[in-house]
PDB file of N, CA and C in Angstrom:
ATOM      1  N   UNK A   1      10.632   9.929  -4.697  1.00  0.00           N
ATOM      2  CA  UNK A   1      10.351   8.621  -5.217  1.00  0.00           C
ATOM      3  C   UNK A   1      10.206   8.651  -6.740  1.00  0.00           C
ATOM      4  N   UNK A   2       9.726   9.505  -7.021  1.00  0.00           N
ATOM      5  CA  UNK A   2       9.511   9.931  -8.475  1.00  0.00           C
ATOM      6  C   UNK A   2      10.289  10.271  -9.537  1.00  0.00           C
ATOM      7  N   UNK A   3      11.814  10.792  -8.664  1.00  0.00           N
ATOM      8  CA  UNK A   3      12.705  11.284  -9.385  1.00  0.00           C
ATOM      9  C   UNK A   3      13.650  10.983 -10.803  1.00  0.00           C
ATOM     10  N   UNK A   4      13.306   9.653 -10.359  1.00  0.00           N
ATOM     11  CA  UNK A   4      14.091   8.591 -11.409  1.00  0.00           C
ATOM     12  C   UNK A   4      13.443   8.956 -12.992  1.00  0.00           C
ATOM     13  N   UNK A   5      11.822   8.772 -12.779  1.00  0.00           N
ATOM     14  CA  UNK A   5      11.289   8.181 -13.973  1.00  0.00           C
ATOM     15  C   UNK A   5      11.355   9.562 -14.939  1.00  0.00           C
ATOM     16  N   UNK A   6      11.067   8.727 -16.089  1.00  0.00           N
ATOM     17  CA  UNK A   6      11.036  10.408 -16.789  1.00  0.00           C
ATOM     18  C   UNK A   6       9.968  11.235 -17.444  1.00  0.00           C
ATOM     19  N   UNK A   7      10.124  12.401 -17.165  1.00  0.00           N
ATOM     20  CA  UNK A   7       9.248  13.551 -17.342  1.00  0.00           C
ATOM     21  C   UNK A   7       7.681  13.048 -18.297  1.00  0.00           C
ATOM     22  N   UNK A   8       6.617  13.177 -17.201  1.00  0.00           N
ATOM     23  CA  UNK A   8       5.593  12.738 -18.105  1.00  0.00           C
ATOM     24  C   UNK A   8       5.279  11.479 -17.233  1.00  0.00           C
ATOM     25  N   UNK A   9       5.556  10.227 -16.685  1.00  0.00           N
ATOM     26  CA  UNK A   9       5.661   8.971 -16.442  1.00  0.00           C
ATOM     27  C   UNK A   9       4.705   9.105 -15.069  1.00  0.00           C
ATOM     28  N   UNK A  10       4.029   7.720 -14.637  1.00  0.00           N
ATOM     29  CA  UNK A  10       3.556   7.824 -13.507  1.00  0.00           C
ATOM     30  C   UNK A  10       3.449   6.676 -12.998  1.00  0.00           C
ATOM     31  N   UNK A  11       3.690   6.334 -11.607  1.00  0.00           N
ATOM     32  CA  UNK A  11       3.952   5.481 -10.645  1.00  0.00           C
ATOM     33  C   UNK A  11       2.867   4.563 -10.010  1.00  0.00           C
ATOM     34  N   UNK A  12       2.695   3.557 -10.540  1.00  0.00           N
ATOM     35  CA  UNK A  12       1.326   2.820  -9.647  1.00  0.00           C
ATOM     36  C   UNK A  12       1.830   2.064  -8.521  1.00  0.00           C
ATOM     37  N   UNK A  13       1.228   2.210  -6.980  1.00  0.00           N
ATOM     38  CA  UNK A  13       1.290   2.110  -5.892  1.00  0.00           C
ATOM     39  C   UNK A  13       0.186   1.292  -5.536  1.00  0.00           C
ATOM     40  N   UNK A  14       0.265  -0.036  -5.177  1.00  0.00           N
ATOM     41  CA  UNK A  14      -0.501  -1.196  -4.550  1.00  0.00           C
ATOM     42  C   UNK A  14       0.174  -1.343  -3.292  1.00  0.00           C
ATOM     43  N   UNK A  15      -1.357  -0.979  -2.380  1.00  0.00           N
ATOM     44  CA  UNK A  15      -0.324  -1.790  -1.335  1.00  0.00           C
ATOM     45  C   UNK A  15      -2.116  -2.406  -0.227  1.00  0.00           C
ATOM     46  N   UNK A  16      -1.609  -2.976   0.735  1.00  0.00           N
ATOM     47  CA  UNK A  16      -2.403  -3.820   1.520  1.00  0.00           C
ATOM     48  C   UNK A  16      -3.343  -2.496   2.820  1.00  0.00           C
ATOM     49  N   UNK A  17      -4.149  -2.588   2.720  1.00  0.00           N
ATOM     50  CA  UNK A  17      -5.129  -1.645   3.480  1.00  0.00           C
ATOM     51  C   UNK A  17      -5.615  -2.767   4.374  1.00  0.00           C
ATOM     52  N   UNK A  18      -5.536  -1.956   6.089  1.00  0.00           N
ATOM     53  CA  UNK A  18      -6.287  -2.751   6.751  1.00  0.00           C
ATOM     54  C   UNK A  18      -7.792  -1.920   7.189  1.00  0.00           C
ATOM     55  N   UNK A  19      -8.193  -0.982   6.233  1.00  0.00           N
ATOM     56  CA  UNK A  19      -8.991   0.153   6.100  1.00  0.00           C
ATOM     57  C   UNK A  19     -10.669   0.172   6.301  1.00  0.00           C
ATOM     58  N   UNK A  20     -10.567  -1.532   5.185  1.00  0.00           N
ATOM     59  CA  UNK A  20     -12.022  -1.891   4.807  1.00  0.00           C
ATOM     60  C   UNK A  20     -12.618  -3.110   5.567  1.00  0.00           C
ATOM     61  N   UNK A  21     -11.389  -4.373   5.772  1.00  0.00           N
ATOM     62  CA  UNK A  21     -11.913  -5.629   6.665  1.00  0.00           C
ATOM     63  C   UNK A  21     -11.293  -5.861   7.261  1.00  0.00           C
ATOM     64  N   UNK A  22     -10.606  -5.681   8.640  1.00  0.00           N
ATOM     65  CA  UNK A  22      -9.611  -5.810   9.254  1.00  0.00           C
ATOM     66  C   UNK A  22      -9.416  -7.362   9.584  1.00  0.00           C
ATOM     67  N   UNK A  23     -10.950  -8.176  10.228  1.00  0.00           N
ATOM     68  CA  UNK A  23     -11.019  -9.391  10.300  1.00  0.00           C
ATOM     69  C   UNK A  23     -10.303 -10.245   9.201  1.00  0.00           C
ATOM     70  N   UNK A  24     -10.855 -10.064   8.033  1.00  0.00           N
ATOM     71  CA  UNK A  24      -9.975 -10.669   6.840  1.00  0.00           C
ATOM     72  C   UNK A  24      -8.970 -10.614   6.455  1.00  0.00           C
ATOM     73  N   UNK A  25      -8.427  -9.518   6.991  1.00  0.00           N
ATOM     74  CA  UNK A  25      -6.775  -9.010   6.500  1.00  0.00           C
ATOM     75  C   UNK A  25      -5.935 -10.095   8.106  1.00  0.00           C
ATOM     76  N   UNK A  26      -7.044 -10.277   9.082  1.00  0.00           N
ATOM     77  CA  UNK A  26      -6.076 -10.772  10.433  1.00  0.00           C
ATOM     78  C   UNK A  26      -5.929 -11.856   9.816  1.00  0.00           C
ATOM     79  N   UNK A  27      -6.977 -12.900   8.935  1.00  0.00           N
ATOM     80  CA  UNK A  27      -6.771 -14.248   8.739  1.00  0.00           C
ATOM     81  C   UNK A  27      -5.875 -14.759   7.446  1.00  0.00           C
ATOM     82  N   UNK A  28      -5.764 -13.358   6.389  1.00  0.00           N
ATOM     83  CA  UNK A  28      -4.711 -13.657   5.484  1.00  0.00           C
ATOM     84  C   UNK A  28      -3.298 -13.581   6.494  1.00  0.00           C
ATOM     85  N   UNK A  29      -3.005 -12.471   7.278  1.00  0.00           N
ATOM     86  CA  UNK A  29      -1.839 -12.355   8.207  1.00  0.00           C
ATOM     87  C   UNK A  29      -1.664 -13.520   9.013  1.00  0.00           C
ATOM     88  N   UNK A  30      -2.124 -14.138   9.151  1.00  0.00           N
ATOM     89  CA  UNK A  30      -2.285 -15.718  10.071  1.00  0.00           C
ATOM     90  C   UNK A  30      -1.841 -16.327   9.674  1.00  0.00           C
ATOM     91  N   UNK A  31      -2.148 -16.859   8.394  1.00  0.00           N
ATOM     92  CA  UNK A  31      -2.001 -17.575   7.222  1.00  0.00           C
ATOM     93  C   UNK A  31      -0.416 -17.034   6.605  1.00  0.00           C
ATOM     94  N   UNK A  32      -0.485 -16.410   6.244  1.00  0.00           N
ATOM     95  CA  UNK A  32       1.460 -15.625   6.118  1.00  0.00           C
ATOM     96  C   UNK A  32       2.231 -16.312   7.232  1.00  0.00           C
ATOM     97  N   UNK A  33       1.696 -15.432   8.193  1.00  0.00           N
ATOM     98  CA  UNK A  33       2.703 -15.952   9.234  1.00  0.00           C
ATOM     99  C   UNK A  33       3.063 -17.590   9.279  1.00  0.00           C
ATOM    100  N   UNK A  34       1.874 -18.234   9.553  1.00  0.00           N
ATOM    101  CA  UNK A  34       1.973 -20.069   9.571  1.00  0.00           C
ATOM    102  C   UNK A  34       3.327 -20.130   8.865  1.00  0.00           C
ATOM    103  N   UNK A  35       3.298 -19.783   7.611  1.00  0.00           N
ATOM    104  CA  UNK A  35       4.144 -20.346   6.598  1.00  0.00           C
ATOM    105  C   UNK A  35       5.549 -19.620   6.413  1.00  0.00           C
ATOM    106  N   UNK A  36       5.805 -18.612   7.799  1.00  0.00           N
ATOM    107  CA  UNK A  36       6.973 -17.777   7.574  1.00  0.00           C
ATOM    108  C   UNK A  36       7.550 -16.882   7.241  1.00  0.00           C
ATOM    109  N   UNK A  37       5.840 -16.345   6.829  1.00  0.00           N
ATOM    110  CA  UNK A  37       6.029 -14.651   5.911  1.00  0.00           C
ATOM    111  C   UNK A  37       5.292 -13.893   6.765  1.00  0.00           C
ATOM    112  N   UNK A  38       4.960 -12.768   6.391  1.00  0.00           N
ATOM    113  CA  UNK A  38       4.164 -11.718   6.691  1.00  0.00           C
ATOM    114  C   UNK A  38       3.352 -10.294   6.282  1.00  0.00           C
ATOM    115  N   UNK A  39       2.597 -10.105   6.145  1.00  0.00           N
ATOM    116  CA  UNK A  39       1.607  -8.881   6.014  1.00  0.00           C
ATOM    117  C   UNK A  39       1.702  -7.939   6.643  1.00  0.00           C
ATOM    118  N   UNK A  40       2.184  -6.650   5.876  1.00  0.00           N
ATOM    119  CA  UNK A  40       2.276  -5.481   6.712  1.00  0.00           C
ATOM    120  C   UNK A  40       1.390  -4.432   6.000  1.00  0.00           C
ATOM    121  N   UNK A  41       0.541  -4.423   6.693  1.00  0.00           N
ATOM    122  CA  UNK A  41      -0.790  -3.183   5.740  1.00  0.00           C
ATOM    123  C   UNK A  41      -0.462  -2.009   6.420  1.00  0.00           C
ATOM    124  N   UNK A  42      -1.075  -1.079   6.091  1.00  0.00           N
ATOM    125  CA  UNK A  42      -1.300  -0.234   5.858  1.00  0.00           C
ATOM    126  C   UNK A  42      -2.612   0.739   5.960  1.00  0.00           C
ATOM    127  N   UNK A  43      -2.694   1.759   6.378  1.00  0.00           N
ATOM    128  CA  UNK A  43      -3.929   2.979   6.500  1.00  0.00           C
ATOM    129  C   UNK A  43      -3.616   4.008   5.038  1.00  0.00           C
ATOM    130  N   UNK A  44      -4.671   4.113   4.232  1.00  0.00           N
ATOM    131  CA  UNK A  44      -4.888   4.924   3.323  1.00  0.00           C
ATOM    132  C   UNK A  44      -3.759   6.078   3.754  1.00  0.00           C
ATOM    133  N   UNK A  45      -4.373   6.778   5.222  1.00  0.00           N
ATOM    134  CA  UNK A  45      -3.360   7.803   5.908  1.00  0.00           C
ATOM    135  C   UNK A  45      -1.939   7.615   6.287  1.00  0.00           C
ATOM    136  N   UNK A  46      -1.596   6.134   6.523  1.00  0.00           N
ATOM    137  CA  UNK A  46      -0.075   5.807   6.404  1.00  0.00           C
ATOM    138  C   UNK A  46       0.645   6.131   4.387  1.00  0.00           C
ATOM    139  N   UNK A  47       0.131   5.564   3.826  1.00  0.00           N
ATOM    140  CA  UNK A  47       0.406   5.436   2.738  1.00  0.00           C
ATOM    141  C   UNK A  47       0.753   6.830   1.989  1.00  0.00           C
ATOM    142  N   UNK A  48      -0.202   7.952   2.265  1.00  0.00           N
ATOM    143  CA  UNK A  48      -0.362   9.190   1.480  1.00  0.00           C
ATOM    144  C   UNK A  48       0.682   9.439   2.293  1.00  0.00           C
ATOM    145  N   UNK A  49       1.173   9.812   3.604  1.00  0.00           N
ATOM    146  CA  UNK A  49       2.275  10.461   5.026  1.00  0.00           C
ATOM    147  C   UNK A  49       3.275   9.672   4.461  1.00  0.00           C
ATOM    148  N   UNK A  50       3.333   8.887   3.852  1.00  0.00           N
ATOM    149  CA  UNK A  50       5.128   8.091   3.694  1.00  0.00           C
ATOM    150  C   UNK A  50       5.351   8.514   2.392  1.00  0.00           C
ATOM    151  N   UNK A  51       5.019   9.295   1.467  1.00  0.00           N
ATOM    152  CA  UNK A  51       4.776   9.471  -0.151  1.00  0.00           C
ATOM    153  C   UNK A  51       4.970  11.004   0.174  1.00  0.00           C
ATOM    154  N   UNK A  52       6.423  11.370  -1.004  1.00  0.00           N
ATOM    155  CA  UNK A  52       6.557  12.722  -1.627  1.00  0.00           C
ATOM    156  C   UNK A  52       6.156  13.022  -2.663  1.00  0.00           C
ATOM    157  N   UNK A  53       4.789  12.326  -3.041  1.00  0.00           N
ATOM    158  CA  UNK A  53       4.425  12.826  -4.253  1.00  0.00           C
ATOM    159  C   UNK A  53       3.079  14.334  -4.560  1.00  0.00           C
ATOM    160  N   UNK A  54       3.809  15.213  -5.361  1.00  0.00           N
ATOM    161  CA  UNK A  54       2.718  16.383  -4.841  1.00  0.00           C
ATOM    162  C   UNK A  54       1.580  16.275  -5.525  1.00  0.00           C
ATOM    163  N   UNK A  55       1.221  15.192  -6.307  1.00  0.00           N
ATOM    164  CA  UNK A  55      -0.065  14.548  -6.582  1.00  0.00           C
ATOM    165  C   UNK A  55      -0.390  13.577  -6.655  1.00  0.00           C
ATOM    166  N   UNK A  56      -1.789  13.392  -6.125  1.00  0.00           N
ATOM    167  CA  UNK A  56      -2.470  11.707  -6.577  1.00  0.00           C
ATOM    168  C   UNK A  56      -3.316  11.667  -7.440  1.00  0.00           C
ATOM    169  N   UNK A  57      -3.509  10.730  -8.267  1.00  0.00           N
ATOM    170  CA  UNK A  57      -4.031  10.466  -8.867  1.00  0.00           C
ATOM    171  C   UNK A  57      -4.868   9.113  -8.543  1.00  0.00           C
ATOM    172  N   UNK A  58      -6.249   9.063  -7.937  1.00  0.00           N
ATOM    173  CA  UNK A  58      -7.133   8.133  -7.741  1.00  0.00           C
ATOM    174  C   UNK A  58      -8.232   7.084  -8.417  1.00  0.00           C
ATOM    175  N   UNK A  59      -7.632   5.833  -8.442  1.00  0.00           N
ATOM    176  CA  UNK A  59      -8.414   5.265  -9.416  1.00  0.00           C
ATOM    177  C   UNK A  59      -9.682   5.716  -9.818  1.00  0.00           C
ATOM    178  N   UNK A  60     -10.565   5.119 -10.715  1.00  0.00           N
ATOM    179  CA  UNK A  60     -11.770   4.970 -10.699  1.00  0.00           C
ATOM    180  C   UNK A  60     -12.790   6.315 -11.073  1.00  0.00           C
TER     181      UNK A  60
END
């Protein structure tokens, strides 16, 4: 995933966790859906398992 950028550069990765409120994440997904879209979250542990990157770097 990384390959592109160049030497030195680093990649910020946002994505939707259903980790912390699942209830709240069902009623934004509700709300998507109504209108034709959709929410596809994610587990901290999905996210790191789909990523070739041989480091993270964690906010905060």
């Amino acid at each position: 995933m990384t390959d592109a950028l160049a030497p030195g550069s680093h990649l910020a990765l946002t994505y939707v966790s259903d980790d912390f409120e699942p209830d709240a994440l069902q009623e934004v997904s509700d709300s998507f859906k109504a209108k034709g879209s959709h929410v596809d979250a994610r587990s901290r542990n999905e996210v790191l398992r789909s990523s070739t990157a041989s480091t993270w770097s964690i906010p905060g």
